[in-house]
C-alpha atoms as a PDB file:
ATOM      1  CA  UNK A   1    -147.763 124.650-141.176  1.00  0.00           C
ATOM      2  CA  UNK A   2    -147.372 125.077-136.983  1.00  0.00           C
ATOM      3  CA  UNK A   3    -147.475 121.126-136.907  1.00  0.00           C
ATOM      4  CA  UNK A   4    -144.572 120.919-139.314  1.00  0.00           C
ATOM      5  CA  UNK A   5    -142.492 123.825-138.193  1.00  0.00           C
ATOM      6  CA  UNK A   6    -142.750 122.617-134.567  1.00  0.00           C
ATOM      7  CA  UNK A   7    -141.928 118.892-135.804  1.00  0.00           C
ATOM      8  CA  UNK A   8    -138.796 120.566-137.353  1.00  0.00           C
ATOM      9  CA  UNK A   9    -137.813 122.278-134.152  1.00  0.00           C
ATOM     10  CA  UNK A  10    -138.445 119.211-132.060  1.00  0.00           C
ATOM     11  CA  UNK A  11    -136.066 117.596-134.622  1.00  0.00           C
ATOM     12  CA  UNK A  12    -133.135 120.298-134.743  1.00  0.00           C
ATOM     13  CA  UNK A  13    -133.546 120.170-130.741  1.00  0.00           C
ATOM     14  CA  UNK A  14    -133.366 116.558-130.584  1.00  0.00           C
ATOM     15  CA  UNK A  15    -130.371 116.589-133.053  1.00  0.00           C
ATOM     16  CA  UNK A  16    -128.491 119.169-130.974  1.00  0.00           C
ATOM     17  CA  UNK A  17    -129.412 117.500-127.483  1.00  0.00           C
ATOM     18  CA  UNK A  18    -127.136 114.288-128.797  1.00  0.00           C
ATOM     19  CA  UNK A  19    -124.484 116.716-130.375  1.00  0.00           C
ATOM     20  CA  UNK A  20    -124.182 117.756-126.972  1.00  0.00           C
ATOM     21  CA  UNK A  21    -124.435 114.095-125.824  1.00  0.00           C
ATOM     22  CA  UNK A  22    -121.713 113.443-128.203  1.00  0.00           C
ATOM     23  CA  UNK A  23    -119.632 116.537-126.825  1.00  0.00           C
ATOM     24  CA  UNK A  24    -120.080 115.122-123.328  1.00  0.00           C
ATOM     25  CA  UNK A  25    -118.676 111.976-124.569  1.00  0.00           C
ATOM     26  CA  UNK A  26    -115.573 113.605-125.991  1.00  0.00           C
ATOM     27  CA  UNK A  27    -114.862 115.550-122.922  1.00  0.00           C
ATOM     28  CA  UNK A  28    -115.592 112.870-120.679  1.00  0.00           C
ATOM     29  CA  UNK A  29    -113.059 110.623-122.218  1.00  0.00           C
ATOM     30  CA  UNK A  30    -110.278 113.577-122.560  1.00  0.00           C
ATOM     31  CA  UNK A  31    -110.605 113.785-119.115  1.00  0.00           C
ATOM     32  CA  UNK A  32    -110.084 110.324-118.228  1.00  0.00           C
ATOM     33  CA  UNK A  33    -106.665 110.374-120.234  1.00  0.00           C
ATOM     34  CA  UNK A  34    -105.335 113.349-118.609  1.00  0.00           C
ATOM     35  CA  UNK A  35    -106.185 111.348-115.380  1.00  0.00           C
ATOM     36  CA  UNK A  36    -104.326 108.610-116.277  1.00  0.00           C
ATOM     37  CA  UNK A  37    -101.375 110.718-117.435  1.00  0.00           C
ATOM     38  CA  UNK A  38    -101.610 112.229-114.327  1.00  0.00           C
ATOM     39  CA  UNK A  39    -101.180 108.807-112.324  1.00  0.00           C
ATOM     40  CA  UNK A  40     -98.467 107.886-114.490  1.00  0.00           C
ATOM     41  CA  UNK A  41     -96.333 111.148-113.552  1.00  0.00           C
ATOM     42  CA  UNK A  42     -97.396 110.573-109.672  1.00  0.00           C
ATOM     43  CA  UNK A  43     -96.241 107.067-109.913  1.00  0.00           C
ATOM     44  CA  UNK A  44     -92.943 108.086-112.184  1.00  0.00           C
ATOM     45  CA  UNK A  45     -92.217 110.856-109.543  1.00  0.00           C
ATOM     46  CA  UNK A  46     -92.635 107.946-106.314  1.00  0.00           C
ATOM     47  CA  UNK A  47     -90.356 105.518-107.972  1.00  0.00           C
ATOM     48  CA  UNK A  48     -87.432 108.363-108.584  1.00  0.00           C
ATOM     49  CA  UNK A  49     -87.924 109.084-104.786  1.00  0.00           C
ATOM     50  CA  UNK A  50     -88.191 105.596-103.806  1.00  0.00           C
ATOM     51  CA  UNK A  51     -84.288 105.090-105.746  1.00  0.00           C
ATOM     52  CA  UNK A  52     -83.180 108.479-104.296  1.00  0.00           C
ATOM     53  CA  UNK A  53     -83.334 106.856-100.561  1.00  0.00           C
ATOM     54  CA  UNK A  54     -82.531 103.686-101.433  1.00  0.00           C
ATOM     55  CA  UNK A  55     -79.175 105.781-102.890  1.00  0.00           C
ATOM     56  CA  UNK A  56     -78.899 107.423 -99.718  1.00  0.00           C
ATOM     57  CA  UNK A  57     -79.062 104.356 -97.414  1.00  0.00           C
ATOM     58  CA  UNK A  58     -75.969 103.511 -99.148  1.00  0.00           C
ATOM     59  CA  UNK A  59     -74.207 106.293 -98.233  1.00  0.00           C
ATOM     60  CA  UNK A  60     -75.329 105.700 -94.400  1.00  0.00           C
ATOM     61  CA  UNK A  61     -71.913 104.485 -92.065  1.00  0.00           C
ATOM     62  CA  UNK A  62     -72.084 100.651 -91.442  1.00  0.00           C
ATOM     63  CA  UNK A  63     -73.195 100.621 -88.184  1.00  0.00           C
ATOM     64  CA  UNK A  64     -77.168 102.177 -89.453  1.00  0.00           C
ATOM     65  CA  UNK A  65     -77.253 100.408 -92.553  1.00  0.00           C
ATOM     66  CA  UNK A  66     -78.975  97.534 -91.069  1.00  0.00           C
ATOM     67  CA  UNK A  67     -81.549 100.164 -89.670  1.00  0.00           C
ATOM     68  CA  UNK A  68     -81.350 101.581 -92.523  1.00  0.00           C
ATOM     69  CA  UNK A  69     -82.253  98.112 -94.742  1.00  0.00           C
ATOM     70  CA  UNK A  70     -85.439  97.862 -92.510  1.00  0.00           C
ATOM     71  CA  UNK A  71     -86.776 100.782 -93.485  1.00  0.00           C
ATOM     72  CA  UNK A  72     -86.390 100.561 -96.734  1.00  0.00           C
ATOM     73  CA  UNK A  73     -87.788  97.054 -96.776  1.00  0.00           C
ATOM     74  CA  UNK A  74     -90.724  98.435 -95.362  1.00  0.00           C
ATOM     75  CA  UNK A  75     -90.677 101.755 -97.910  1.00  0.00           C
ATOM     76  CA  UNK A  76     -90.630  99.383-100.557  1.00  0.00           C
ATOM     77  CA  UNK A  77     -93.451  96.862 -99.501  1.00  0.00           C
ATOM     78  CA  UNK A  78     -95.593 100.181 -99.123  1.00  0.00           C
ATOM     79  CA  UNK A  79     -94.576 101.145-102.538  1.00  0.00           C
ATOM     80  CA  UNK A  80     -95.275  97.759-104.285  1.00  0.00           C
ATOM     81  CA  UNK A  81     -98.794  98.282-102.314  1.00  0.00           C
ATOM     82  CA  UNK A  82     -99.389 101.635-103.966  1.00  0.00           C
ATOM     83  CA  UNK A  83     -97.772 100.150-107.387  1.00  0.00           C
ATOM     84  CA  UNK A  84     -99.787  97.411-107.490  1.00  0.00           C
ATOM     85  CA  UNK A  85    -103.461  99.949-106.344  1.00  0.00           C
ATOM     86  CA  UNK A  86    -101.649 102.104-109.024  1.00  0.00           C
ATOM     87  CA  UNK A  87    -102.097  99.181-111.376  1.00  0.00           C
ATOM     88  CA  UNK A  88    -105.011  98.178-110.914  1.00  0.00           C
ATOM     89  CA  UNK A  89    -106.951 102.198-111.154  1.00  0.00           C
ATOM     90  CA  UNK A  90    -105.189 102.389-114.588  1.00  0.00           C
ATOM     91  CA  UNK A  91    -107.307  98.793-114.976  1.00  0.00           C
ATOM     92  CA  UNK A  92    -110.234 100.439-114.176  1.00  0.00           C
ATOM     93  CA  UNK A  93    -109.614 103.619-116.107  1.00  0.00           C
ATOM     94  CA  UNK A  94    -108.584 102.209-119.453  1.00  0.00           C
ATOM     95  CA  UNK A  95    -111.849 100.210-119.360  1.00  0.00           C
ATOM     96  CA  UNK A  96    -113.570 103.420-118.691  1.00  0.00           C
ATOM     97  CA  UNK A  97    -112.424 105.057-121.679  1.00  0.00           C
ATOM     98  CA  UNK A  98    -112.867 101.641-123.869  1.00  0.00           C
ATOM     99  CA  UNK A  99    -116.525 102.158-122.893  1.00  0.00           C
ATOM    100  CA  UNK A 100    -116.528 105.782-123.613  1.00  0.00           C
ATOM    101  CA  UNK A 101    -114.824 104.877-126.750  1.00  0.00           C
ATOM    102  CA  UNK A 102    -117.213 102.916-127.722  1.00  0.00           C
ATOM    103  CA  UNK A 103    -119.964 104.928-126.631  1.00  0.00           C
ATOM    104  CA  UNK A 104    -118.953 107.382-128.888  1.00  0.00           C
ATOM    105  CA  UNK A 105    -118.357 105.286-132.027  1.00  0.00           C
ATOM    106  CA  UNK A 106    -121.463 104.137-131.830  1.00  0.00           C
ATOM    107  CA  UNK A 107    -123.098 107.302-131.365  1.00  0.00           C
ATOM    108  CA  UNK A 108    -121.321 108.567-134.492  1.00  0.00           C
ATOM    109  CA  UNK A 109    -122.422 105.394-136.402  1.00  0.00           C
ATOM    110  CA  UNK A 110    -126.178 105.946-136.083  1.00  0.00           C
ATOM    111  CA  UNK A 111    -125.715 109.541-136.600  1.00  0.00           C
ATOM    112  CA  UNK A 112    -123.895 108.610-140.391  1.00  0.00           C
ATOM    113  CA  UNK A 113    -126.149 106.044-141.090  1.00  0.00           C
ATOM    114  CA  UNK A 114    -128.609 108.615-140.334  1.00  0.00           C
ATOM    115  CA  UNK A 115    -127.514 111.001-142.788  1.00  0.00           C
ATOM    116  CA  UNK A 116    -127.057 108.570-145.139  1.00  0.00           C
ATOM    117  CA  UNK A 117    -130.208 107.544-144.954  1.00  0.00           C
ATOM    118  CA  UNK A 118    -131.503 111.293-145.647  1.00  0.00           C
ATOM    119  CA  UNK A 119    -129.086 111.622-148.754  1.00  0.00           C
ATOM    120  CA  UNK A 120    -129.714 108.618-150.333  1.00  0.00           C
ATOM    121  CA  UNK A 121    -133.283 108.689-151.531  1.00  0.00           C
ATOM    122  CA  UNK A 122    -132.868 112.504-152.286  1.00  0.00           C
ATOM    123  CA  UNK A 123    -129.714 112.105-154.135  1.00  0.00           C
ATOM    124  CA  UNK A 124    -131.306 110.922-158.212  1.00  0.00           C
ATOM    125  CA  UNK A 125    -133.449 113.671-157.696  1.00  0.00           C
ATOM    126  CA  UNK A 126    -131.703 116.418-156.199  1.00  0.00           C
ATOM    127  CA  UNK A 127    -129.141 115.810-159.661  1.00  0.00           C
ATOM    128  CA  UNK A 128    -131.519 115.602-162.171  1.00  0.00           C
ATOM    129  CA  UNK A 129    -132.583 118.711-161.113  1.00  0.00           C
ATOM    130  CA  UNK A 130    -129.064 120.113-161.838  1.00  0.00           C
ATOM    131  CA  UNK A 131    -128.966 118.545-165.303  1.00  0.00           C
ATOM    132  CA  UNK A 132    -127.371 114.744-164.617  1.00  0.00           C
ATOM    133  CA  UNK A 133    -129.426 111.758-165.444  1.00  0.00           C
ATOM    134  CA  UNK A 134    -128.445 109.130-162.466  1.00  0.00           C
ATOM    135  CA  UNK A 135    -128.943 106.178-164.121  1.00  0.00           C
ATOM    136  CA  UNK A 136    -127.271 103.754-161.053  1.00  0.00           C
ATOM    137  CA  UNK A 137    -126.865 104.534-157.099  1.00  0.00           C
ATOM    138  CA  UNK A 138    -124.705 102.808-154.885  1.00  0.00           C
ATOM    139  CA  UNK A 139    -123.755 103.160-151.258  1.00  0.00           C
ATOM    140  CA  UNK A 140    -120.642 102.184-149.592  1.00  0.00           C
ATOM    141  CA  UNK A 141    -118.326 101.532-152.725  1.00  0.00           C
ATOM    142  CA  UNK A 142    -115.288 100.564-151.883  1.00  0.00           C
ATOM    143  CA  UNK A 143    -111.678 100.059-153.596  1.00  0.00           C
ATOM    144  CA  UNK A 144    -108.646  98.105-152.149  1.00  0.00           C
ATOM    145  CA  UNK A 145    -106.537  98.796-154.916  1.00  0.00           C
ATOM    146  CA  UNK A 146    -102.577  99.441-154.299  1.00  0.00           C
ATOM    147  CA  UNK A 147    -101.845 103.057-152.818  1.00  0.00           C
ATOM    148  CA  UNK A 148    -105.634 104.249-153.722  1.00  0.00           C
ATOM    149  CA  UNK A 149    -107.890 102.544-150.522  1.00  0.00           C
ATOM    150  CA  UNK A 150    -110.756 104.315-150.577  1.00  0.00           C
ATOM    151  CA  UNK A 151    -114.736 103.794-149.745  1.00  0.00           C
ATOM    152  CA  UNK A 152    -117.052 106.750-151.247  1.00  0.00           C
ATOM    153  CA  UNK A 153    -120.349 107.062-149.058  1.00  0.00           C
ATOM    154  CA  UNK A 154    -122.394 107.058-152.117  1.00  0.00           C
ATOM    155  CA  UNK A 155    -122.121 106.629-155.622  1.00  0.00           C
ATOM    156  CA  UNK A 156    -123.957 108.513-158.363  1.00  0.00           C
ATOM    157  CA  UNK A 157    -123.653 106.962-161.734  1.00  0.00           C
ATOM    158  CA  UNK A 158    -124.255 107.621-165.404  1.00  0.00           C
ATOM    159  CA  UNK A 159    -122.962 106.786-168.779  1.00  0.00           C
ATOM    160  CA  UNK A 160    -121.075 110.124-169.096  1.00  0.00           C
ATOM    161  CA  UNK A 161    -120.394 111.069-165.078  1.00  0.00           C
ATOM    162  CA  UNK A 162    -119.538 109.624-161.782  1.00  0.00           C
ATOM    163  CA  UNK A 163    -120.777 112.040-158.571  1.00  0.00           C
ATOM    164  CA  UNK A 164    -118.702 110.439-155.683  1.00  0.00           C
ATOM    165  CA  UNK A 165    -120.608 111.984-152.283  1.00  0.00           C
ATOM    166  CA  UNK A 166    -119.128 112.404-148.875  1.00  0.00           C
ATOM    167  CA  UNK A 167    -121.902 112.020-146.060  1.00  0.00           C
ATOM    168  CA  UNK A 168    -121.190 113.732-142.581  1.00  0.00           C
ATOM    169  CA  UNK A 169    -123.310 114.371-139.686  1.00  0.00           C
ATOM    170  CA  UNK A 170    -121.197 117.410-138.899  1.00  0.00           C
ATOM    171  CA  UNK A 171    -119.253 118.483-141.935  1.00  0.00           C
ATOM    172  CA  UNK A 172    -116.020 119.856-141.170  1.00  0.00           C
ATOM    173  CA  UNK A 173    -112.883 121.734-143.362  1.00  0.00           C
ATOM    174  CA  UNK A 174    -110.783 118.320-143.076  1.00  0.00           C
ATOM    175  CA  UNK A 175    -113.486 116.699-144.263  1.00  0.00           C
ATOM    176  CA  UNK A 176    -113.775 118.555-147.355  1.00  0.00           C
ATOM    177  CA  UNK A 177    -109.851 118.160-148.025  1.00  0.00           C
ATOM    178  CA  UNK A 178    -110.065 114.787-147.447  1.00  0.00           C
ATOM    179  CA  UNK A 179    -112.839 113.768-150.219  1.00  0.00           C
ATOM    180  CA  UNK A 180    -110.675 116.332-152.546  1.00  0.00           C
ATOM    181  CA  UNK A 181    -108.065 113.976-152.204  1.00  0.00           C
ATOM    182  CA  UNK A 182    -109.745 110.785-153.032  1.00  0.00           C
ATOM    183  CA  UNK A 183    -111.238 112.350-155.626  1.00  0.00           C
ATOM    184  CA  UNK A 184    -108.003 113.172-156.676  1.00  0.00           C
ATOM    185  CA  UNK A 185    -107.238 109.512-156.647  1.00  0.00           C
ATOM    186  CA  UNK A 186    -110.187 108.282-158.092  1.00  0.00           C
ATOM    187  CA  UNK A 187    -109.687 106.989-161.338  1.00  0.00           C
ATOM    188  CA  UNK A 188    -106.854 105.297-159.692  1.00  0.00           C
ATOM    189  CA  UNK A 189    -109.118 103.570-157.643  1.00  0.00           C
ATOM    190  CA  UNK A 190    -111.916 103.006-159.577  1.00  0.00           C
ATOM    191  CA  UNK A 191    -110.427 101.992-163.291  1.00  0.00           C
ATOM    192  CA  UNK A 192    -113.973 100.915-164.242  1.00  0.00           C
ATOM    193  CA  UNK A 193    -114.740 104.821-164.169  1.00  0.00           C
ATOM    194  CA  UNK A 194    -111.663 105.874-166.133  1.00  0.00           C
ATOM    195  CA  UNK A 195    -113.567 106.994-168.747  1.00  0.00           C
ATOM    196  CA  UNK A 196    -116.340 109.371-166.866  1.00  0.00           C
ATOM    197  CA  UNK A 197    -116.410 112.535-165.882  1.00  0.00           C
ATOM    198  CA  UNK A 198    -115.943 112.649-162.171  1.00  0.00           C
ATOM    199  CA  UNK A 199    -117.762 115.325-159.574  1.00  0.00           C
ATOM    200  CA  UNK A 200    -117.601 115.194-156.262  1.00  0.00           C
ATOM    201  CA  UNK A 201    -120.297 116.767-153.450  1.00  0.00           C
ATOM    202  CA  UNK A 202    -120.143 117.081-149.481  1.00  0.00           C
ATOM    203  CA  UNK A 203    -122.774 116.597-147.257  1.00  0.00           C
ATOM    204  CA  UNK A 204    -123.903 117.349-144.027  1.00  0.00           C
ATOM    205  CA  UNK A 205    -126.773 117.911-140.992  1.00  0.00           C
ATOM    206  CA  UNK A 206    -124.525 120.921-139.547  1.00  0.00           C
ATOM    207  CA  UNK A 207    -121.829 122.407-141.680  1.00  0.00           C
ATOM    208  CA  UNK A 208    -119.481 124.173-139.488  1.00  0.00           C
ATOM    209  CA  UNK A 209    -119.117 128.195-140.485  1.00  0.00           C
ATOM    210  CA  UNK A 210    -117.649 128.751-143.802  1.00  0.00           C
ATOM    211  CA  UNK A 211    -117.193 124.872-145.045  1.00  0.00           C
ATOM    212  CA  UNK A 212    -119.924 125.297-147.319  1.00  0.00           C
ATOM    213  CA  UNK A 213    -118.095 128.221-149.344  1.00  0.00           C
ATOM    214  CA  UNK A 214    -115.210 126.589-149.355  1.00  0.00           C
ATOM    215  CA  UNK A 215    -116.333 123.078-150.340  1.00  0.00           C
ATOM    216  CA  UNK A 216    -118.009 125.744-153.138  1.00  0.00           C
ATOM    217  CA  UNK A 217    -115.145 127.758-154.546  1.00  0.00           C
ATOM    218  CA  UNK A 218    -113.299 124.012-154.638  1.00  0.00           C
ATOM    219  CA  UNK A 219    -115.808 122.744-156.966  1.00  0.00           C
ATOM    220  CA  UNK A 220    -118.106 120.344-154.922  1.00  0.00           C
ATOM    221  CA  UNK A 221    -121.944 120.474-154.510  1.00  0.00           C
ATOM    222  CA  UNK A 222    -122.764 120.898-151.135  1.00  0.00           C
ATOM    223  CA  UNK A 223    -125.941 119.260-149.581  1.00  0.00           C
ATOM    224  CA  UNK A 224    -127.973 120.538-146.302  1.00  0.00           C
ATOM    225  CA  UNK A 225    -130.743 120.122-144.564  1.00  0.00           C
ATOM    226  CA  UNK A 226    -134.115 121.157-145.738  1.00  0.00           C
ATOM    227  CA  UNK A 227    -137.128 120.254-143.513  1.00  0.00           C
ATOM    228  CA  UNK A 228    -137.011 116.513-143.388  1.00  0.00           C
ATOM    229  CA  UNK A 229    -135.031 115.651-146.374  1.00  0.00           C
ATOM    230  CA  UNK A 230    -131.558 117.370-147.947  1.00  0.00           C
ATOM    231  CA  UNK A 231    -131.126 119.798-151.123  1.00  0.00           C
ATOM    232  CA  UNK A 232    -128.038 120.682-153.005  1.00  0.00           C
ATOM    233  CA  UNK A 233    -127.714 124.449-151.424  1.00  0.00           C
ATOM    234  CA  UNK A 234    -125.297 125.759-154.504  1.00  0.00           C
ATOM    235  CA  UNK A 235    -126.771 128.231-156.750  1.00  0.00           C
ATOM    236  CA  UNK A 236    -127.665 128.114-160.481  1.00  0.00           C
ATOM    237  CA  UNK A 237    -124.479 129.780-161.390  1.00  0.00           C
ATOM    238  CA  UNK A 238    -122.231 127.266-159.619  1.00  0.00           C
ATOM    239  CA  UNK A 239    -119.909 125.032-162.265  1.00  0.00           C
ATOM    240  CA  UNK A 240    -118.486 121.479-160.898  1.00  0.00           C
ATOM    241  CA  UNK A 241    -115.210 120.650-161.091  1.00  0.00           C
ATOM    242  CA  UNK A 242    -114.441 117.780-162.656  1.00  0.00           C
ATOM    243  CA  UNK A 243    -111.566 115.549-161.717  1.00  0.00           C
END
């Protein structure tokens, strides 16, 4: 029991120590844009002062306006030079936050297909349990029909219902609207299913404060964490909605 409890703490700390990774990542490349706003302004603000004395050497009498010319000559060579440096550090930071981008997709890619991988075993199971027979399971089904594009995470089948799940590694309140509204579409998308009875459930590692009871009162299943596999955490008196 000590072995498994402290596996399961080394586990939640290793899955919060890349939440936090992933945090960093955010920040990181939130800051870079505000940088690069930033130059942009600088650079905006040196070009409206660069025209503002170029206006003014106009105005100069005729005799300085050859003195005049030369200095702006040289102004504007040393503002090409700080154009062109401009230029070349919003280079360097756009390729920055490419690479943070990145980064942070493909973070979030192992963490779903980490999840997924958690749900999917559990998920004939954890529904036979609650009284539906999964006959078929499949993961990743897509639709490209006309004004219902969709892809469900994983697909729960039967000859009477369809379960359409929604796999997060942090499950969030748009998350939850979301799946309500492809559920909503559904049948739309998936004619072959016209006929079933459609549920829907929501899944997640970390479900953010009060997403479970709302995911709840909307009619989903909800699915957590529970040691090293997942459970459907609604109780005995919850009723699905079916859409």
């Amino acid at each position: 029991m000590v072995i498994w409890s402290a596996e399961r703490d080394r586990q939640a700390a290793e899955r919060e120590r890349q939440a936090a990774e992933r945090d960093r990542l955010f920040a990181e490349r939130d800051r870079q844009a505000d940088e690069r706003a930033r130059q942009a302004d600088e650079r905006a603000r040196q070009a409206d002062e660069q025209t503002r004395q170029m206006k003014e050497a106009m105005r100069l009498s005729s005799e300085k306006v050859d003195a005049q010319l030369e200095r702006t000559d040289a102004q504007l060579a040393r503002s090409e030079a700080t154009l062109q440096e401009a230029r070349e550090q919003l280079a360097r930071t756009e390729n920055a936050v490419e690479r943070t981008t990145n980064a942070v997709n493909a973070l979030t890619g192992k963490w779903s297909n980490f999840v997924v991988g958690l749900v999917l075993p559990a998920t004939k199971k954890m529904f036979q349990e609650r009284g539906f027979d999964v006959e078929n399971i499949f993961k990743g089904a897509q639709s490209k029909a006309k004004d219902a594009e969709m892809e469900i995470d994983i697909l729960a089948v039967n000859g009477e219902y369809v379960i359409a799940i929604e796999i997060k590694s942090t499950l969030g309140l748009d998350d939850v609207n979301d799946h309500l509204e492809r559920l909503a579409n559904f049948k739309k998308a998936f004619k072959i299913y016209a006929d079933r009875n459609v549920i829907g459930a929501v899944a997640g590692i970390v479900i953010n404060e009060g997403v479970d009871r709302y995911a709840y009162r909307k009619g989903l299943f909800v699915i957590g964490e529970s040691g090293d596999t997942v459970r459907i955490l609604n109780d005995d008196k919850f009723v699905p909605r079916y859409f």
